[in-house]
Protein backbone atom coordinates (compact mmCIF):
# COMPACT_ATOMS: atom_id res chain seq x y z
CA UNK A 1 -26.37 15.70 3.14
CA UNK A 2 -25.35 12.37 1.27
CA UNK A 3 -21.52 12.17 1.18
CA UNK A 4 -19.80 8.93 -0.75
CA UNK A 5 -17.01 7.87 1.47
CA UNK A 6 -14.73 5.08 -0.03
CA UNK A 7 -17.37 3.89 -2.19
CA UNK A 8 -20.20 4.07 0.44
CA UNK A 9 -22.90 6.53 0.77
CA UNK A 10 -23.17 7.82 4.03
CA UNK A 11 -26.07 10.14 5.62
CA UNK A 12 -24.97 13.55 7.33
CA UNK A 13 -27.12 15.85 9.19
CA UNK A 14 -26.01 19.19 8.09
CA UNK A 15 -23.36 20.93 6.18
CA UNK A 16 -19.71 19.14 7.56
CA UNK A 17 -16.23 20.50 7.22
CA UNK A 18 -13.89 17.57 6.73
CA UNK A 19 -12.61 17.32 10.27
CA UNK A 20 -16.40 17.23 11.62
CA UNK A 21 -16.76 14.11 9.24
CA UNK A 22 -13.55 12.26 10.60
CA UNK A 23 -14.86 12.87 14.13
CA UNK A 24 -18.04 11.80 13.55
CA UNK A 25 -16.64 8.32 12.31
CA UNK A 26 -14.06 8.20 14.59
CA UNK A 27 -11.75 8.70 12.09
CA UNK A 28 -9.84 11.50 13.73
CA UNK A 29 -5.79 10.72 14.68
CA UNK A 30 -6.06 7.64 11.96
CA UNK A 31 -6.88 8.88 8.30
CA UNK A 32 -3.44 10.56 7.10
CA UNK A 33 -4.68 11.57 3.63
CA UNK A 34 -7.97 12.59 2.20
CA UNK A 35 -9.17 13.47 -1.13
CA UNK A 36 -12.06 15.00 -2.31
CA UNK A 37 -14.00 14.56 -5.85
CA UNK A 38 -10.15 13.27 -6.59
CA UNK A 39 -8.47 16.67 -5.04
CA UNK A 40 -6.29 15.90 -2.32
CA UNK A 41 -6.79 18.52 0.67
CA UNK A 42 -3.69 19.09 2.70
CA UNK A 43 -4.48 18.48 6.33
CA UNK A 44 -4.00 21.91 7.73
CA UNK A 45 -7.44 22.96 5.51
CA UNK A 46 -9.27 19.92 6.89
CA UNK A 47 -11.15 22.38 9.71
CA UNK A 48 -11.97 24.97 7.39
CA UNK A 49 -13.05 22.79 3.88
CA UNK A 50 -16.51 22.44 3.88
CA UNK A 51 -18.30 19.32 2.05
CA UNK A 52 -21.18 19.50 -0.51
CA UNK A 53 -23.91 17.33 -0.73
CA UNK A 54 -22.41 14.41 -2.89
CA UNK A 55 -18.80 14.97 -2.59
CA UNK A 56 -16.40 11.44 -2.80
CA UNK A 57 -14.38 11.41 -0.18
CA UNK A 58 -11.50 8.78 -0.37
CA UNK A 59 -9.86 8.56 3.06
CA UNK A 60 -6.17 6.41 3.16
CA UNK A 61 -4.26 5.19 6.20
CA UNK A 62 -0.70 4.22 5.49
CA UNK A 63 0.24 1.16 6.39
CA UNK A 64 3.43 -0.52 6.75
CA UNK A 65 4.81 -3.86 6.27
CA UNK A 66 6.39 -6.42 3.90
């Protein structure tokens, strides 16, 4: 399964929900929102929502300063 994550195509081995794809990049604890195809996905549905082969995933960490 190709996904495109911030503009990069990236090479999963099977069907992913969204958490499974944050661990695998060790992502997990640091992304605080994600979209989808341009849908954001609250995080409480990130362990159930299950990616498709060539979803665009754009995953933002907030960032403070000045």
């Amino acid at each position: 399964m190709n996904l495109i994550i911030n503009g990069h195509v990236r090479e999963f081995s099977a069907s992913k929900t969204l958490e499974d794809v944050l661990k695998e990049l060790s992502l997990a604890g640091k992304v605080m929102a994600a979209a989808v195809n341009m849908d954001i996905v609250k995080q409480d549905s990130w362990s159930t929502y299950y990616l498709k082969d060539g979803d665009k995933l754009e995953l933002l960490d907030f960032v403070g300063g000045g």
